[in-house]
C-alpha atoms as a PDB file:
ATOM      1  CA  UNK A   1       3.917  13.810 -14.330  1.00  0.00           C
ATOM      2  CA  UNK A   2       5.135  10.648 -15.835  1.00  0.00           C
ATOM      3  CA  UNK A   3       5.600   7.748 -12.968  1.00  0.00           C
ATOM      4  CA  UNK A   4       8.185   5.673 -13.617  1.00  0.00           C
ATOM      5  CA  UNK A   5       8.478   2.765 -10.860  1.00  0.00           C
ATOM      6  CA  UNK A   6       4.705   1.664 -11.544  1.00  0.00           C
ATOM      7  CA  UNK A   7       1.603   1.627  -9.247  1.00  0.00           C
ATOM      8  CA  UNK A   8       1.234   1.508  -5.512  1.00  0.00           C
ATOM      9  CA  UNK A   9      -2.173   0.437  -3.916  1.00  0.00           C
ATOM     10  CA  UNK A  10      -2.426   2.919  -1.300  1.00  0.00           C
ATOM     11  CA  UNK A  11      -5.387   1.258   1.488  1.00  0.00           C
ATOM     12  CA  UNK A  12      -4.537   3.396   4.644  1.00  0.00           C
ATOM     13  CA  UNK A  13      -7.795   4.363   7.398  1.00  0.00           C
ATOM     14  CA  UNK A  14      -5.560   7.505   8.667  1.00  0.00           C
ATOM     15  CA  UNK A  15      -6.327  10.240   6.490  1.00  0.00           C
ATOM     16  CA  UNK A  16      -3.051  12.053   8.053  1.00  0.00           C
ATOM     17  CA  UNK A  17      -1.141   9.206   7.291  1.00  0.00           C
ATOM     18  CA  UNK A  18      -2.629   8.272   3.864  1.00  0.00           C
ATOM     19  CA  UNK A  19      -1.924  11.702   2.766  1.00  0.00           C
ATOM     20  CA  UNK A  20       1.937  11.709   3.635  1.00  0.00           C
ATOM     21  CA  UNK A  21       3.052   7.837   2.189  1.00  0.00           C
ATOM     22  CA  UNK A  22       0.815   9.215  -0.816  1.00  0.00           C
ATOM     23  CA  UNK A  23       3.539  12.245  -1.211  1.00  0.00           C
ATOM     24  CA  UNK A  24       6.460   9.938  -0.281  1.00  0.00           C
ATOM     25  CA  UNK A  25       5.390   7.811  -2.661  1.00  0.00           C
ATOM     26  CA  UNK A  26       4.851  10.380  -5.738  1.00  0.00           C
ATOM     27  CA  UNK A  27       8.318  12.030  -4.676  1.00  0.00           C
ATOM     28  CA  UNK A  28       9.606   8.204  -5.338  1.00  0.00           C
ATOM     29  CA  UNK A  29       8.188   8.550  -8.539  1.00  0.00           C
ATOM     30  CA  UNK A  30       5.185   6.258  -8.014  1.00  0.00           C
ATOM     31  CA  UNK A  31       1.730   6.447  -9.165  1.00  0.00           C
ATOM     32  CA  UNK A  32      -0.657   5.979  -6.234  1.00  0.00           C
ATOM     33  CA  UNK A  33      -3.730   4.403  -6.726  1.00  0.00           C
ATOM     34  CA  UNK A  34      -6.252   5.487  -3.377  1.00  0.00           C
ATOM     35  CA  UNK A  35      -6.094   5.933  -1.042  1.00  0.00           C
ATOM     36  CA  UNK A  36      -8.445   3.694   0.142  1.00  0.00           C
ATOM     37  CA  UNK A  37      -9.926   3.814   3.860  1.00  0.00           C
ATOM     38  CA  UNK A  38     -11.229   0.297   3.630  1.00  0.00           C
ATOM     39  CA  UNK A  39     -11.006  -3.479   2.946  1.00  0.00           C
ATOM     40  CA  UNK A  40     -14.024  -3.420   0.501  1.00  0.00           C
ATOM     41  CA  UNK A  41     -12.625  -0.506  -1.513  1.00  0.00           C
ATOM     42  CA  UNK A  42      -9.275  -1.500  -1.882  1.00  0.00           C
ATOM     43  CA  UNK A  43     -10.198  -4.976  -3.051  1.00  0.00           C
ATOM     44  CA  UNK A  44     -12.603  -3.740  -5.206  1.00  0.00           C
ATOM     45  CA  UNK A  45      -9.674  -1.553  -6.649  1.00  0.00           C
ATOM     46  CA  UNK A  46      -7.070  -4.688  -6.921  1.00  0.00           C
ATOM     47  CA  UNK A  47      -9.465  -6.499  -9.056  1.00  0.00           C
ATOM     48  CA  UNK A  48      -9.927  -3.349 -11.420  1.00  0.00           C
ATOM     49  CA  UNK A  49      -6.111  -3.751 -12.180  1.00  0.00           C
ATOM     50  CA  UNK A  50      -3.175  -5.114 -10.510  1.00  0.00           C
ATOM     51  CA  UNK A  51      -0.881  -3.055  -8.940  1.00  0.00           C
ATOM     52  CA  UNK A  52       3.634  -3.143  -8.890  1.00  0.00           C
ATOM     53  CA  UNK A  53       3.073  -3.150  -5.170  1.00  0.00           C
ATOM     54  CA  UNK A  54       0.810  -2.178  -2.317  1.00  0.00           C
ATOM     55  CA  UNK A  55       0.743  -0.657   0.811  1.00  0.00           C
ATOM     56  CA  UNK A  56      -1.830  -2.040   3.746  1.00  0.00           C
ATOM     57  CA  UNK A  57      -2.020  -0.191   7.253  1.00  0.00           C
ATOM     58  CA  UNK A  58      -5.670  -0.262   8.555  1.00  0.00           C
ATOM     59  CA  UNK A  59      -5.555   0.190  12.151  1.00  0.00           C
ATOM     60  CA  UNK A  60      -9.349  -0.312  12.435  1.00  0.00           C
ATOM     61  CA  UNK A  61      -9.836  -3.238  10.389  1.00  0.00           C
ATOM     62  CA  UNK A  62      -7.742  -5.841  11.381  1.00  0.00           C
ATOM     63  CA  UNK A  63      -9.760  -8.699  10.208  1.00  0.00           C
ATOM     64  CA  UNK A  64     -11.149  -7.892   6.826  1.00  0.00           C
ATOM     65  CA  UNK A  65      -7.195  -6.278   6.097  1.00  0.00           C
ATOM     66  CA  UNK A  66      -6.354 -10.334   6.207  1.00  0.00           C
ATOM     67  CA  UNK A  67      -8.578 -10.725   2.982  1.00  0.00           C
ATOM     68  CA  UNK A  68      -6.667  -8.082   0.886  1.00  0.00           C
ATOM     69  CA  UNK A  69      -3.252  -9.368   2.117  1.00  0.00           C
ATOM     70  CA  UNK A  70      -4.593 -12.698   0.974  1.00  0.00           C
ATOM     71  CA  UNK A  71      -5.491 -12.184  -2.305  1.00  0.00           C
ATOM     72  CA  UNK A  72      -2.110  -9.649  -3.229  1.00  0.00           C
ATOM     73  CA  UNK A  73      -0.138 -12.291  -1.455  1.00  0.00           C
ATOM     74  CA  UNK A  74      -2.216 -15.169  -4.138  1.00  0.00           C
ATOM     75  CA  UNK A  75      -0.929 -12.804  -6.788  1.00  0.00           C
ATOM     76  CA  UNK A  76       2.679 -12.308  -5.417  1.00  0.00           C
ATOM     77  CA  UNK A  77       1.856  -8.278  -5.191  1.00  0.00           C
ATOM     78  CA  UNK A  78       4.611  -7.599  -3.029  1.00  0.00           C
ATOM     79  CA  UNK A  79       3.442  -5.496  -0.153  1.00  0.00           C
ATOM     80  CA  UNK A  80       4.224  -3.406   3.001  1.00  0.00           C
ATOM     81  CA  UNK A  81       2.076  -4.185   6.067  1.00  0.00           C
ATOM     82  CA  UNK A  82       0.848  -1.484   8.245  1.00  0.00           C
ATOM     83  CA  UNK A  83       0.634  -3.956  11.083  1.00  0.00           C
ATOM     84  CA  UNK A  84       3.612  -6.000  11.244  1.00  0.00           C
ATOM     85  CA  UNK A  85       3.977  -5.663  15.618  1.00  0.00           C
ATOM     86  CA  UNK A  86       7.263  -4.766  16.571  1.00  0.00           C
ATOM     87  CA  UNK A  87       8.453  -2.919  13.371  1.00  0.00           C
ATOM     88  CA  UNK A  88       9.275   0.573  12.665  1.00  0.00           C
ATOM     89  CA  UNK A  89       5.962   2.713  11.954  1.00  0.00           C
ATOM     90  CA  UNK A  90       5.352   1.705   8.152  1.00  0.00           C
ATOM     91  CA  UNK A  91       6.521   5.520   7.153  1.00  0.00           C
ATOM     92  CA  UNK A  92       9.467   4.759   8.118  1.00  0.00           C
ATOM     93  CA  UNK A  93      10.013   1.514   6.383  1.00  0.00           C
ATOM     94  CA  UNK A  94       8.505   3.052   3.365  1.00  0.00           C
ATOM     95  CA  UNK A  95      11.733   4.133   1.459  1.00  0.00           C
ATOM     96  CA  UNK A  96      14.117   0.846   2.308  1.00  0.00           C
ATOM     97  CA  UNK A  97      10.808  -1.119   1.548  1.00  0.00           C
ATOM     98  CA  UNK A  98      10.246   0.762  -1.934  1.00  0.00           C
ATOM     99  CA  UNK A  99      13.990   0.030  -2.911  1.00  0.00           C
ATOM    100  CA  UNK A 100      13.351  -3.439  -2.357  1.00  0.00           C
ATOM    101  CA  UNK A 101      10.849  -4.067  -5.263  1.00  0.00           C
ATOM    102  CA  UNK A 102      12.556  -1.584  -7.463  1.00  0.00           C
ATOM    103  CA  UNK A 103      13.143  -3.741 -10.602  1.00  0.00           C
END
């Protein structure tokens, strides 16, 4: 399958939920890279090769998560957070988000 729209870094500590914005994100036409249940993985993967975009919900790991938002945000990766309080669950703001950085 040919992906289209680029990569998405995919760093998600819900398998459950991991799983499903990895299938959203294929039926978008993405290529996923992870996903990755941690902060060390998924920085380790970002310096292997820079992503179109990234996705960052790590419920458990609220500190270290600060570090990879850091750096993509150093590299203006555009990128959904997880944990923005107060938003929609970040499968839900998936889609609108995704249309956003379509170039």
């Amino acid at each position: 399958m040919s992906c289209n729209h680029g990569r998405i870094l995919l760093v998600e500590d819900d398998p459950a939920l991991a799983g499903m914005i990895a299938d959203l994100l294929q039926a978008q036409d993405y290529e996923v890279d992870g996903p990755y249940s941690n902060v060390s993985d998924g920085i380790a993967a970002l310096a292997s090769h820079f992503p179109d975009g990234a996705v960052v919900d790590l419920h458990r790991q609220t500190e270290g998560a600060s570090l990879l938002k850091d750096d993509l945000a150093a590299y203006a990766i555009p990128f959904l957070d997880g944990e923005d309080r107060g938003k929609a669950p970040v499968e839900r703001r998936l889609l609108p988000w995704l249309r956003h950085i379509r170039h």
